[in-house]
PDB file of N, CA and C in Angstrom:
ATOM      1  N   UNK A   1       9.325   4.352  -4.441  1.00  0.00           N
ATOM      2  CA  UNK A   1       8.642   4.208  -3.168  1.00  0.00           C
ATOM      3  C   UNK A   1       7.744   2.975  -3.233  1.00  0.00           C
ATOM      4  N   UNK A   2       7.705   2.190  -1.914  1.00  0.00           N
ATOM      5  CA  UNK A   2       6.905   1.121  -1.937  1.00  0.00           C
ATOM      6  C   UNK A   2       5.413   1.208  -1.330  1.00  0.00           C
ATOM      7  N   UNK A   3       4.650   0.842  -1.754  1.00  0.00           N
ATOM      8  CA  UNK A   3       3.156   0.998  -0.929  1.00  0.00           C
ATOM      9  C   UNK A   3       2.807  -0.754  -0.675  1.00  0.00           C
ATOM     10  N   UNK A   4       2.800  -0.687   0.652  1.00  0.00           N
ATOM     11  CA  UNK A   4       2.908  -2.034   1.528  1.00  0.00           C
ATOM     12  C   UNK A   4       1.330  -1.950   2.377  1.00  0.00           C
ATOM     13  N   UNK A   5       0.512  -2.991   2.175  1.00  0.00           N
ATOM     14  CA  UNK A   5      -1.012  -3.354   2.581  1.00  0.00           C
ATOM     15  C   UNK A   5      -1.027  -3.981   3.129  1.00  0.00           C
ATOM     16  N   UNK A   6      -1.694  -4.184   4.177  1.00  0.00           N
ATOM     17  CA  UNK A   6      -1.699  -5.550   5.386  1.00  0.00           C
ATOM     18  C   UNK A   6      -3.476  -5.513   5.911  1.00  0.00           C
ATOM     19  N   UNK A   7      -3.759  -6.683   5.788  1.00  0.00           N
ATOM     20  CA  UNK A   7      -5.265  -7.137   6.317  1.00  0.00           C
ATOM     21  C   UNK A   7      -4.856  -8.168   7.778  1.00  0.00           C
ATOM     22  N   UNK A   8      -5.036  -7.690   8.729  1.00  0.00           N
ATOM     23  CA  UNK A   8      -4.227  -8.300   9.691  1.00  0.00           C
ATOM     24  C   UNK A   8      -5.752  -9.023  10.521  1.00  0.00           C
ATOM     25  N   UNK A   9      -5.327 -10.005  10.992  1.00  0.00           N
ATOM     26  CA  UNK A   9      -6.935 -10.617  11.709  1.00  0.00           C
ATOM     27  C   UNK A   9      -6.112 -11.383  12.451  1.00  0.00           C
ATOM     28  N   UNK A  10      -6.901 -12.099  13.450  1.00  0.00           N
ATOM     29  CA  UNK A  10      -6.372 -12.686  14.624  1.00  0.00           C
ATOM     30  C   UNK A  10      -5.215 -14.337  14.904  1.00  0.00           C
ATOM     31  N   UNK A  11      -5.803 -14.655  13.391  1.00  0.00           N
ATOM     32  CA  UNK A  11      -5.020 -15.974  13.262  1.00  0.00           C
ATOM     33  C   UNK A  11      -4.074 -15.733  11.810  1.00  0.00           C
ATOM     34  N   UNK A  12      -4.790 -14.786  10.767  1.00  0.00           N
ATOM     35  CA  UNK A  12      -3.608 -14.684   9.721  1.00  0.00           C
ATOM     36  C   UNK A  12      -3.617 -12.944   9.610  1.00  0.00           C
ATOM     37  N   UNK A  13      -2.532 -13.115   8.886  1.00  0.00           N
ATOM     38  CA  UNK A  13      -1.681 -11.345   8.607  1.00  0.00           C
ATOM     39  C   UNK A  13      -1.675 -11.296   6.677  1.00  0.00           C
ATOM     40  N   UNK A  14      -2.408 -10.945   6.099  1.00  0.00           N
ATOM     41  CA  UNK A  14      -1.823 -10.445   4.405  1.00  0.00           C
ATOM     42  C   UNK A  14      -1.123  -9.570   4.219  1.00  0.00           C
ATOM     43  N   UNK A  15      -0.247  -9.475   3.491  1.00  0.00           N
ATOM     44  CA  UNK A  15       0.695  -8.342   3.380  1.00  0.00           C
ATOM     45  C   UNK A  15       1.034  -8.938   1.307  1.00  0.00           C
ATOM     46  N   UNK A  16       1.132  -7.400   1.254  1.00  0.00           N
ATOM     47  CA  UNK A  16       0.840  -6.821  -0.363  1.00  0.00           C
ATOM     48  C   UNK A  16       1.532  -5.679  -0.514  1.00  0.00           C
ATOM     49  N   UNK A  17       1.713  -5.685  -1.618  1.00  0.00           N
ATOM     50  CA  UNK A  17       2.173  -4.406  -2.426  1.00  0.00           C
ATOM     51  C   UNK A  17       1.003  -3.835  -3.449  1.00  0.00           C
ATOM     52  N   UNK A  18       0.953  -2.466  -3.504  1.00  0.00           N
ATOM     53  CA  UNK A  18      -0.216  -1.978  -4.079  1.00  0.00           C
ATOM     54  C   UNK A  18       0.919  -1.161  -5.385  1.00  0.00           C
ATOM     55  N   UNK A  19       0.239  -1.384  -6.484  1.00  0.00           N
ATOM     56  CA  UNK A  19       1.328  -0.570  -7.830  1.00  0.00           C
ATOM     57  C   UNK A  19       0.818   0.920  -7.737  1.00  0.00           C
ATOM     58  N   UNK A  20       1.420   1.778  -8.396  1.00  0.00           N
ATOM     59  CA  UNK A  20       0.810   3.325  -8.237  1.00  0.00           C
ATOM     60  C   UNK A  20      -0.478   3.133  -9.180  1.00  0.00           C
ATOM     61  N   UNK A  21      -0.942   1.852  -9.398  1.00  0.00           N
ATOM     62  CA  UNK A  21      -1.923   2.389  -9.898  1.00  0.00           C
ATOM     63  C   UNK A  21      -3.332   1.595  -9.286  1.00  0.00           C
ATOM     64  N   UNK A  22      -2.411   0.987  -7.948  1.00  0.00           N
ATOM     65  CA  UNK A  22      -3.821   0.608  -6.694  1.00  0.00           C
ATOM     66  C   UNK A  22      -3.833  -0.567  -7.268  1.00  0.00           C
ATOM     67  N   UNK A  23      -2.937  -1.519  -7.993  1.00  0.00           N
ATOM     68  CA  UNK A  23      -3.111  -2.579  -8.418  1.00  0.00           C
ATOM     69  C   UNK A  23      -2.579  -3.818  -7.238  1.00  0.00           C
ATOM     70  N   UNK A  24      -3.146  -4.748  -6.623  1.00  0.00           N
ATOM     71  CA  UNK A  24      -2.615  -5.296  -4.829  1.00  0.00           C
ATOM     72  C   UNK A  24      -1.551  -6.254  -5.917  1.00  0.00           C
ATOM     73  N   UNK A  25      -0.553  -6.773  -5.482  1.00  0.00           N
ATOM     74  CA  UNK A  25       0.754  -7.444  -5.960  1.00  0.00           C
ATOM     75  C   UNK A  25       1.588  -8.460  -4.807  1.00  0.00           C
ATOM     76  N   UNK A  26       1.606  -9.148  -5.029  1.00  0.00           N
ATOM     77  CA  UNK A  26       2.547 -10.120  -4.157  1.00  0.00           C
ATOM     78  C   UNK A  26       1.885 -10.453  -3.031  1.00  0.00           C
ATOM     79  N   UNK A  27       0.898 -10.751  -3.018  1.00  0.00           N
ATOM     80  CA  UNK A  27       0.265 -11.129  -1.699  1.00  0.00           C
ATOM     81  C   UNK A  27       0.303 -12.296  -1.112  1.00  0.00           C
ATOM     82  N   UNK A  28       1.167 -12.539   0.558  1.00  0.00           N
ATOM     83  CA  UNK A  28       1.516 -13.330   1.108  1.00  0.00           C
ATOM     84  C   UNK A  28       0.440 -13.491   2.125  1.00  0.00           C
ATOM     85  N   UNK A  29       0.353 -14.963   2.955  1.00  0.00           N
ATOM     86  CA  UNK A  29       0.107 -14.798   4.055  1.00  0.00           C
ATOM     87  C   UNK A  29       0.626 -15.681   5.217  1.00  0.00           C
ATOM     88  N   UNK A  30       0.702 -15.046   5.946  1.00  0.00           N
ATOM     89  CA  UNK A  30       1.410 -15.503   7.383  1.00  0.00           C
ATOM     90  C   UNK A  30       0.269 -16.166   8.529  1.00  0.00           C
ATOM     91  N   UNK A  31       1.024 -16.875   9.386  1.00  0.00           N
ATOM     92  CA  UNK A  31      -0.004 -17.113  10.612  1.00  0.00           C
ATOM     93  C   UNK A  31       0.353 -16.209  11.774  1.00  0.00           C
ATOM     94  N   UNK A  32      -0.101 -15.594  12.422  1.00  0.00           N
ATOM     95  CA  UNK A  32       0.131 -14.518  13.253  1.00  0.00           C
ATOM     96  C   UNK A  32       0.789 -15.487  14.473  1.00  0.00           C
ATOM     97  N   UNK A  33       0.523 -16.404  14.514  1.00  0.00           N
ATOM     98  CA  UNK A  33       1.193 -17.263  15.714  1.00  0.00           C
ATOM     99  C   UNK A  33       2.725 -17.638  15.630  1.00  0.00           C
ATOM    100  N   UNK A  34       2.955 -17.256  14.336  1.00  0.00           N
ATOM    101  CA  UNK A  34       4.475 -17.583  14.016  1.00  0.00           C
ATOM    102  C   UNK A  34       5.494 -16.557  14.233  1.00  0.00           C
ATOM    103  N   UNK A  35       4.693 -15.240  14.900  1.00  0.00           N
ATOM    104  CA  UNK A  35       6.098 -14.078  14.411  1.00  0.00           C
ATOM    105  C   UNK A  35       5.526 -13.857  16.018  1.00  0.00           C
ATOM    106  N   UNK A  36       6.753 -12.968  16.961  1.00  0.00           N
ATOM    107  CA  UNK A  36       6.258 -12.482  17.899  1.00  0.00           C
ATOM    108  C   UNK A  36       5.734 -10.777  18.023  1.00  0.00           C
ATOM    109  N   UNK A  37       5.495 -10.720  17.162  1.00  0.00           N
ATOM    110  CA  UNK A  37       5.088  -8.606  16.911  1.00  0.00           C
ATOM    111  C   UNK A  37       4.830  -9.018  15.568  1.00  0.00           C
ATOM    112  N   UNK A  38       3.954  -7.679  15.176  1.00  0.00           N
ATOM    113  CA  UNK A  38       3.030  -7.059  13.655  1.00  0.00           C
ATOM    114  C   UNK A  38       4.783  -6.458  13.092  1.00  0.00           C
ATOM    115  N   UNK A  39       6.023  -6.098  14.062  1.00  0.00           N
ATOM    116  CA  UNK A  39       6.963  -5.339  13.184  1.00  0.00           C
ATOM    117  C   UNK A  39       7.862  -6.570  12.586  1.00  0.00           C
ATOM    118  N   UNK A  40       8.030  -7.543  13.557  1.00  0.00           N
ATOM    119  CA  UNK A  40       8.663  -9.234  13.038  1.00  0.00           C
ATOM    120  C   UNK A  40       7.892  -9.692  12.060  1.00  0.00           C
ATOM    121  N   UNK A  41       6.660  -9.469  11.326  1.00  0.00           N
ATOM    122  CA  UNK A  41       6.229 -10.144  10.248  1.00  0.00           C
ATOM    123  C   UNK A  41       6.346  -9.107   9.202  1.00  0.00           C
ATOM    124  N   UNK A  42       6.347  -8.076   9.353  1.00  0.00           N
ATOM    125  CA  UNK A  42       6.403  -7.385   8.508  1.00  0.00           C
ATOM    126  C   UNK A  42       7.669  -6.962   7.716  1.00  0.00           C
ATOM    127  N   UNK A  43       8.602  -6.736   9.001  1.00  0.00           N
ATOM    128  CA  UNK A  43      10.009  -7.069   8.301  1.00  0.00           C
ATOM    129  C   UNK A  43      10.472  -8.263   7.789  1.00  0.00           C
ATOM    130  N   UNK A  44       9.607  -9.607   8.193  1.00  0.00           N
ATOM    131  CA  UNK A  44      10.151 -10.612   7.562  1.00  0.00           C
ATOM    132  C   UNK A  44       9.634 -10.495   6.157  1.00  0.00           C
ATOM    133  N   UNK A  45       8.681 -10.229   5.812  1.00  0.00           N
ATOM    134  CA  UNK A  45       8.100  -9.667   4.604  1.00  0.00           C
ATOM    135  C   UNK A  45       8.732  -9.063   3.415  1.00  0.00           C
ATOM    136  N   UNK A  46       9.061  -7.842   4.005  1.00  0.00           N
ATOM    137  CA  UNK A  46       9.976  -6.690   3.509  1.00  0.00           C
ATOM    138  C   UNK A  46      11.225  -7.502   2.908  1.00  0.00           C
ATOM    139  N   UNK A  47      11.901  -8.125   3.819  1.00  0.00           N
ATOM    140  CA  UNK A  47      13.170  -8.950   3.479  1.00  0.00           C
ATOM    141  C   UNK A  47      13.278  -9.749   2.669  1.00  0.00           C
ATOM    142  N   UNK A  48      12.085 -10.913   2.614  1.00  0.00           N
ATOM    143  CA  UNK A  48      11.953 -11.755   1.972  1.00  0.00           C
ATOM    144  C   UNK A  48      11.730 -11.104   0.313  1.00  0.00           C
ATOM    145  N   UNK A  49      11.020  -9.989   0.553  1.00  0.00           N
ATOM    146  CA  UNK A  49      11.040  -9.727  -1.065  1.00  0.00           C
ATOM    147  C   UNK A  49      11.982  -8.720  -1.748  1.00  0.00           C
ATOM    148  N   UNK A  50      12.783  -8.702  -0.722  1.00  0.00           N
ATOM    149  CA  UNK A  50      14.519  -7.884  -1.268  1.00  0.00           C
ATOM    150  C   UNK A  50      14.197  -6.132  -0.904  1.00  0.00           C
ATOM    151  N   UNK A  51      13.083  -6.130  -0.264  1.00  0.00           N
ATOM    152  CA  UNK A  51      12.493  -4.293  -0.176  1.00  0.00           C
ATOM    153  C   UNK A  51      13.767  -3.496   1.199  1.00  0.00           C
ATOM    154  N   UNK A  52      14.408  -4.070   1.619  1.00  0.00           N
ATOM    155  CA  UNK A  52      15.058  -3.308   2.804  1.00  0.00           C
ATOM    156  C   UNK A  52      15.965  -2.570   2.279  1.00  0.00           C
ATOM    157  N   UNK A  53      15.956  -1.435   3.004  1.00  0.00           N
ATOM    158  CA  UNK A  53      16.408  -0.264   2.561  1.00  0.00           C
ATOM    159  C   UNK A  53      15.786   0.741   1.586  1.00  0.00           C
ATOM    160  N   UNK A  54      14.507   0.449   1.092  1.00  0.00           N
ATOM    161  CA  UNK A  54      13.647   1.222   0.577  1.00  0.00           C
ATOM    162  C   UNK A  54      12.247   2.008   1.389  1.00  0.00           C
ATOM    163  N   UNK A  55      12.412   3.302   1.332  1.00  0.00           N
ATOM    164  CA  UNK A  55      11.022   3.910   1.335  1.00  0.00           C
ATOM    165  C   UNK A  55       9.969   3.174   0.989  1.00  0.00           C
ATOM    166  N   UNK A  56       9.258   2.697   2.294  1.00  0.00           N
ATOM    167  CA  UNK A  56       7.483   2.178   2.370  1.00  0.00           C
ATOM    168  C   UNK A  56       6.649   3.065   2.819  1.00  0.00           C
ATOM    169  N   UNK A  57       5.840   3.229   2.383  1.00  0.00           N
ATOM    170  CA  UNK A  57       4.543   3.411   2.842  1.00  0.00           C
ATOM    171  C   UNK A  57       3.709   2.585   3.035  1.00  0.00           C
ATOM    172  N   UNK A  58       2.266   2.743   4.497  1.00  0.00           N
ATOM    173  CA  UNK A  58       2.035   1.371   4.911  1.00  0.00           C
ATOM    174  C   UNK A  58       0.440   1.857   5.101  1.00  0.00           C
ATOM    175  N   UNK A  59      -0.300   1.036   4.501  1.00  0.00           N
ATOM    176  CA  UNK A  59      -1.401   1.035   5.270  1.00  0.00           C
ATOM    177  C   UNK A  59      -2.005  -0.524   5.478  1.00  0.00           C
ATOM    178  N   UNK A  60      -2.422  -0.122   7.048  1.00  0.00           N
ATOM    179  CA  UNK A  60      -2.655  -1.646   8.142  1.00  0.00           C
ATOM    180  C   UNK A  60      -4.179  -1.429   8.199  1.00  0.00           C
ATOM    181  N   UNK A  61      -4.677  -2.447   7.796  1.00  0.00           N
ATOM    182  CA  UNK A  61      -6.161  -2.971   8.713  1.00  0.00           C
ATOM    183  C   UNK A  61      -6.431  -3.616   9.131  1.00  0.00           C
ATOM    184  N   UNK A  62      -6.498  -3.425  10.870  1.00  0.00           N
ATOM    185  CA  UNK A  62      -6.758  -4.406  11.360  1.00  0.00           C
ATOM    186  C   UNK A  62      -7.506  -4.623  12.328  1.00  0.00           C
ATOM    187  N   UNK A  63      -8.524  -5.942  12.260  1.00  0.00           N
ATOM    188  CA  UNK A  63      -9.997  -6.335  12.670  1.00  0.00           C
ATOM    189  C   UNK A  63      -9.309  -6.092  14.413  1.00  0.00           C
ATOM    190  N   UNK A  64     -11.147  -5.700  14.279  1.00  0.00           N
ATOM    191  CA  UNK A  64     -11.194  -5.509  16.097  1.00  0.00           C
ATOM    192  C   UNK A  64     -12.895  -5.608  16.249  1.00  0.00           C
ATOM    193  N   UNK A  65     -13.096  -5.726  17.246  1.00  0.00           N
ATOM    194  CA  UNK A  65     -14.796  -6.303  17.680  1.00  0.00           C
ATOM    195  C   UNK A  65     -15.357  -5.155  17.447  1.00  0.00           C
ATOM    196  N   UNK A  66     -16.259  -4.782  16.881  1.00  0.00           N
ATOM    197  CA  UNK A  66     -17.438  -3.611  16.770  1.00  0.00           C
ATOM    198  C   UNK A  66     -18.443  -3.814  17.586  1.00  0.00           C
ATOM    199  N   UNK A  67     -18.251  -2.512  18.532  1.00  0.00           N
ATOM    200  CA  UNK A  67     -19.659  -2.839  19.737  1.00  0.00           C
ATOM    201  C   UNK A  67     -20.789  -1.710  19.448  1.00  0.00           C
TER     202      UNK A  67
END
């Protein structure tokens, strides 16, 4: 199983792999202006590092204004 991390903010997207032992791994980053959807970067992601067709698990954070 894969555990897939994303720090997503308004101009860039990180995306990571976390090891079972919470260790972050492969960390890319994208410009959010380049993909049209959070699921187009993420699958480009996935692909690029040969993960398709595998069980992910995902956790996303992503910034928003605190009022």
């Amino acid at each position: 199983m894969i555990n897939l991390v994303a720090d997503i903010g308004g101009t860039n997207i990180r995306l990571a792999t976390a090891s079972a032992e919470n260790d972050i791994e492969k960390i890319k980053t994208y410009q959010c202006a380049q993909f049209d959807s959070l699921l187009s970067v993420i699958y480009h992601n996935i692909s690029e590092q040969g993960l398709l067709g595998y069980r992910i698990n995902a956790c996303l954070a992503i910034a928003c204004p605190v009022y």
